[in-house]
C-alpha atoms as a PDB file:
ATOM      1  CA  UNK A   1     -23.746  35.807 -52.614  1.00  0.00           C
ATOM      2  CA  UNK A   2     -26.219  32.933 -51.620  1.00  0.00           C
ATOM      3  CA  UNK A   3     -23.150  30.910 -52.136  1.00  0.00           C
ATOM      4  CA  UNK A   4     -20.925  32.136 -49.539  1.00  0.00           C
ATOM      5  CA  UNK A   5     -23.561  32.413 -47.168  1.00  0.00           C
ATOM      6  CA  UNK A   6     -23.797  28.718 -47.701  1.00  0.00           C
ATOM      7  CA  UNK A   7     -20.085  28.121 -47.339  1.00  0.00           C
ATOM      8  CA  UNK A   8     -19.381  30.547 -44.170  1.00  0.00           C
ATOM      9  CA  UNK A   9     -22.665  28.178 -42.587  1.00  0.00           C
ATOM     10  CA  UNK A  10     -21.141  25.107 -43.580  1.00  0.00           C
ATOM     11  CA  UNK A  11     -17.782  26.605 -41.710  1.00  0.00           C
ATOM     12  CA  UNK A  12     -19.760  27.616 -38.873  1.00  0.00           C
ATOM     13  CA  UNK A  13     -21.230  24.336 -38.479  1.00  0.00           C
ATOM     14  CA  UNK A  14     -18.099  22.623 -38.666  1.00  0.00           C
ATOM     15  CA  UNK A  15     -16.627  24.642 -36.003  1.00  0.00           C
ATOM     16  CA  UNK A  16     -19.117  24.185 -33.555  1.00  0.00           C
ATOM     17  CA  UNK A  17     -19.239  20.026 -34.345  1.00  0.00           C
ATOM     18  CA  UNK A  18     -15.607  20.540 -33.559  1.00  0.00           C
ATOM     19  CA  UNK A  19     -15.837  22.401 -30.001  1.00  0.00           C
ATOM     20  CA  UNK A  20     -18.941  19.716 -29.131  1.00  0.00           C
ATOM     21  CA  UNK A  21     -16.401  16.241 -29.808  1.00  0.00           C
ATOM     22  CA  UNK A  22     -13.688  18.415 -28.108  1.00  0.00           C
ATOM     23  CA  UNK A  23     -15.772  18.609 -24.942  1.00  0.00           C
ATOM     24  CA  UNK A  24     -17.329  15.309 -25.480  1.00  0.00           C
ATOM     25  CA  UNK A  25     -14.122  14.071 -25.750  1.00  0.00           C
ATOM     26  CA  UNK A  26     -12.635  15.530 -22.795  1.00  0.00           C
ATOM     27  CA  UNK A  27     -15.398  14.108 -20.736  1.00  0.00           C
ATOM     28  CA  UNK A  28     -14.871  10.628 -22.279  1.00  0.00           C
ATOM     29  CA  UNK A  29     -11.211  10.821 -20.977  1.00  0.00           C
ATOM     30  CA  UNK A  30     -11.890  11.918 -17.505  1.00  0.00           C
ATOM     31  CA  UNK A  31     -14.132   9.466 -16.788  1.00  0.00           C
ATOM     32  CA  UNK A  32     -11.689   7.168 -18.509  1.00  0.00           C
ATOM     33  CA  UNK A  33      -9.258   8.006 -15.827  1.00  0.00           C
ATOM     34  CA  UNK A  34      -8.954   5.626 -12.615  1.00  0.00           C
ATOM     35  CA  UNK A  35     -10.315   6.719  -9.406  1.00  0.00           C
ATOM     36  CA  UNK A  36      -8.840   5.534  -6.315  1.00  0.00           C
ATOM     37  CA  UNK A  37     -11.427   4.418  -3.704  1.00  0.00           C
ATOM     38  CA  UNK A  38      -8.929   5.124  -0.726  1.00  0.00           C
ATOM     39  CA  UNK A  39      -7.830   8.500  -0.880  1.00  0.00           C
ATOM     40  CA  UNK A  40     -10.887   9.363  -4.014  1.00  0.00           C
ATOM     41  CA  UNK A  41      -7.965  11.167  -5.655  1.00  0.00           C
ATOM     42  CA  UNK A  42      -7.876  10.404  -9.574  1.00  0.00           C
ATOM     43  CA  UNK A  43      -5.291   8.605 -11.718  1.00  0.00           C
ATOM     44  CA  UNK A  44      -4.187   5.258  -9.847  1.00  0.00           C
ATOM     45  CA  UNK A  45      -6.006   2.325  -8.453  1.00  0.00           C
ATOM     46  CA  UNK A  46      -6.482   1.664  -4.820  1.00  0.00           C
ATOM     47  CA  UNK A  47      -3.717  -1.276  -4.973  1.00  0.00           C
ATOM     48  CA  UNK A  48      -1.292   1.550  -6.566  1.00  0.00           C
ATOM     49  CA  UNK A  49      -2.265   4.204  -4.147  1.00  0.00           C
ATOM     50  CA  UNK A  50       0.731   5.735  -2.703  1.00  0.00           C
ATOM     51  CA  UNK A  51      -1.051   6.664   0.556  1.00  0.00           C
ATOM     52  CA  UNK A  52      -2.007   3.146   1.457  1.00  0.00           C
ATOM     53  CA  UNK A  53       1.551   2.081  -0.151  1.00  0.00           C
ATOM     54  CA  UNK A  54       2.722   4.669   2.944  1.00  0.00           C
ATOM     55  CA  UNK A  55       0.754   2.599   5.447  1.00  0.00           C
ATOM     56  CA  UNK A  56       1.584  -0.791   4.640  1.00  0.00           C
ATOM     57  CA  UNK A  57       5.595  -0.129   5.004  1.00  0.00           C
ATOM     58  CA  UNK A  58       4.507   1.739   8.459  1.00  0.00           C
ATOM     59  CA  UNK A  59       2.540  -1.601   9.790  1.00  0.00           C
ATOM     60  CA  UNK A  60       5.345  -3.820   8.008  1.00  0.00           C
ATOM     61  CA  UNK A  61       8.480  -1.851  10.309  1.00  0.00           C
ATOM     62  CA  UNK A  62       5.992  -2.462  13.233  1.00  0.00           C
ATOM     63  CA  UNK A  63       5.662  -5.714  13.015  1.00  0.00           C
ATOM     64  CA  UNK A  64       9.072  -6.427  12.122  1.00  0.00           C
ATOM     65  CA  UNK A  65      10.079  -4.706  15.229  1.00  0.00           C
ATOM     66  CA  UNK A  66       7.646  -6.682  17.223  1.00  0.00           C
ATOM     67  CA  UNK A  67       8.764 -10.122  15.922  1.00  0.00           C
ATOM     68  CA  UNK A  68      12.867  -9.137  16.691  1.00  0.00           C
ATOM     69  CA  UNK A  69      11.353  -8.229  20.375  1.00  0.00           C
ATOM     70  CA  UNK A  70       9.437 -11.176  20.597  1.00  0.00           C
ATOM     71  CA  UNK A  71      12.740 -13.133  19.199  1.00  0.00           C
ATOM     72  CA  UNK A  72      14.842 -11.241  21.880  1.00  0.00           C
ATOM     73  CA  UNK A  73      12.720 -12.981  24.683  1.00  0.00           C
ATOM     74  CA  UNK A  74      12.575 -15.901  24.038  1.00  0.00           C
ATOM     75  CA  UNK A  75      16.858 -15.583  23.625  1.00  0.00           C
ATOM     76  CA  UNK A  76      16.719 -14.656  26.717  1.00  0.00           C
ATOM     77  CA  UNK A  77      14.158 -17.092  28.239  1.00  0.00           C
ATOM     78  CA  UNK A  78      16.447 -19.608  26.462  1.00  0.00           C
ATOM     79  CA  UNK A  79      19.187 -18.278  28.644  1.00  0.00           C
ATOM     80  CA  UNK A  80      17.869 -18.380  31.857  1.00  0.00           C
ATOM     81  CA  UNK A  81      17.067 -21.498  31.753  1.00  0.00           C
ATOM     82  CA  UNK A  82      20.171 -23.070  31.234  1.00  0.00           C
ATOM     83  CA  UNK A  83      21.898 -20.587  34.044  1.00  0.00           C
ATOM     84  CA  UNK A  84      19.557 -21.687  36.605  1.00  0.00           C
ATOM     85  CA  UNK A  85      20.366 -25.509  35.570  1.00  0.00           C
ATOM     86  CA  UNK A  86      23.396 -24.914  36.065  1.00  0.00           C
ATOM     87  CA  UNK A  87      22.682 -23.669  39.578  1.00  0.00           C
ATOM     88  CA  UNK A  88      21.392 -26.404  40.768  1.00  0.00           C
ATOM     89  CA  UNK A  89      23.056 -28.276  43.319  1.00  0.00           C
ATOM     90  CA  UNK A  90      22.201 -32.264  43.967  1.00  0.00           C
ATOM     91  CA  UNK A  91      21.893 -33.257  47.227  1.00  0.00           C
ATOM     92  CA  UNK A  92      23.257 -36.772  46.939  1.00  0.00           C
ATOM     93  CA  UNK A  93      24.975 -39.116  49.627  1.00  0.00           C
ATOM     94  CA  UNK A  94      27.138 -42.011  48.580  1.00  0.00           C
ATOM     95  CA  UNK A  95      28.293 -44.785  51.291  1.00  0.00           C
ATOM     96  CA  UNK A  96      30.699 -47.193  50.748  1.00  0.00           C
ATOM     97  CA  UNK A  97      30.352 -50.491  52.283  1.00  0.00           C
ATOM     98  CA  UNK A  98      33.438 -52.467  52.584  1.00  0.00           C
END
């Protein structure tokens, strides 16, 4: 009798080492997960954040744009200029003297 008591304790202790490493363990793996310090959302780094990812192609298409404008100009400042050259009349006199 004293022997089963002993072995349904030993079982009992077992199990409950068991549950502890399982929660232990599940603590040790989410803190082993990576926290993003942009959006605080768990999983991925802040340089693999998909939010920020989101941004960057948003400020990348406005700069883009703002370089092709800028490009534009100066096409047609280029333009301009040589119109009005060509504009230009010279006021010259020629004599002959014979």
């Amino acid at each position: 009798m004293e022997l089963q008591q002993d072995e349904v304790g030993r079982k009992q202790k077992s199990i409950a080492l068991r549950s502890r490493w399982r929660k232990y363990n599940r603590t040790l793996r989410d803190k082993a997960q990576p926290l993003c310090y942009e959006c605080k959302k768990p999983r991925h780094y802040k340089t693999e954040c998909p939010e920020l990812e989101k941004e960057k192609e948003k400020e990348k298409k406005k700069s883009t744009l703002h370089k092709m404008k800028k490009a534009m100009m100066a096409t047609w400042e280029d333009l301009d200029t040589t119109s009005s050259k060509d504009d230009e009349q010279a006021n010259i006199c020629l004599m002959a003297d014979t």
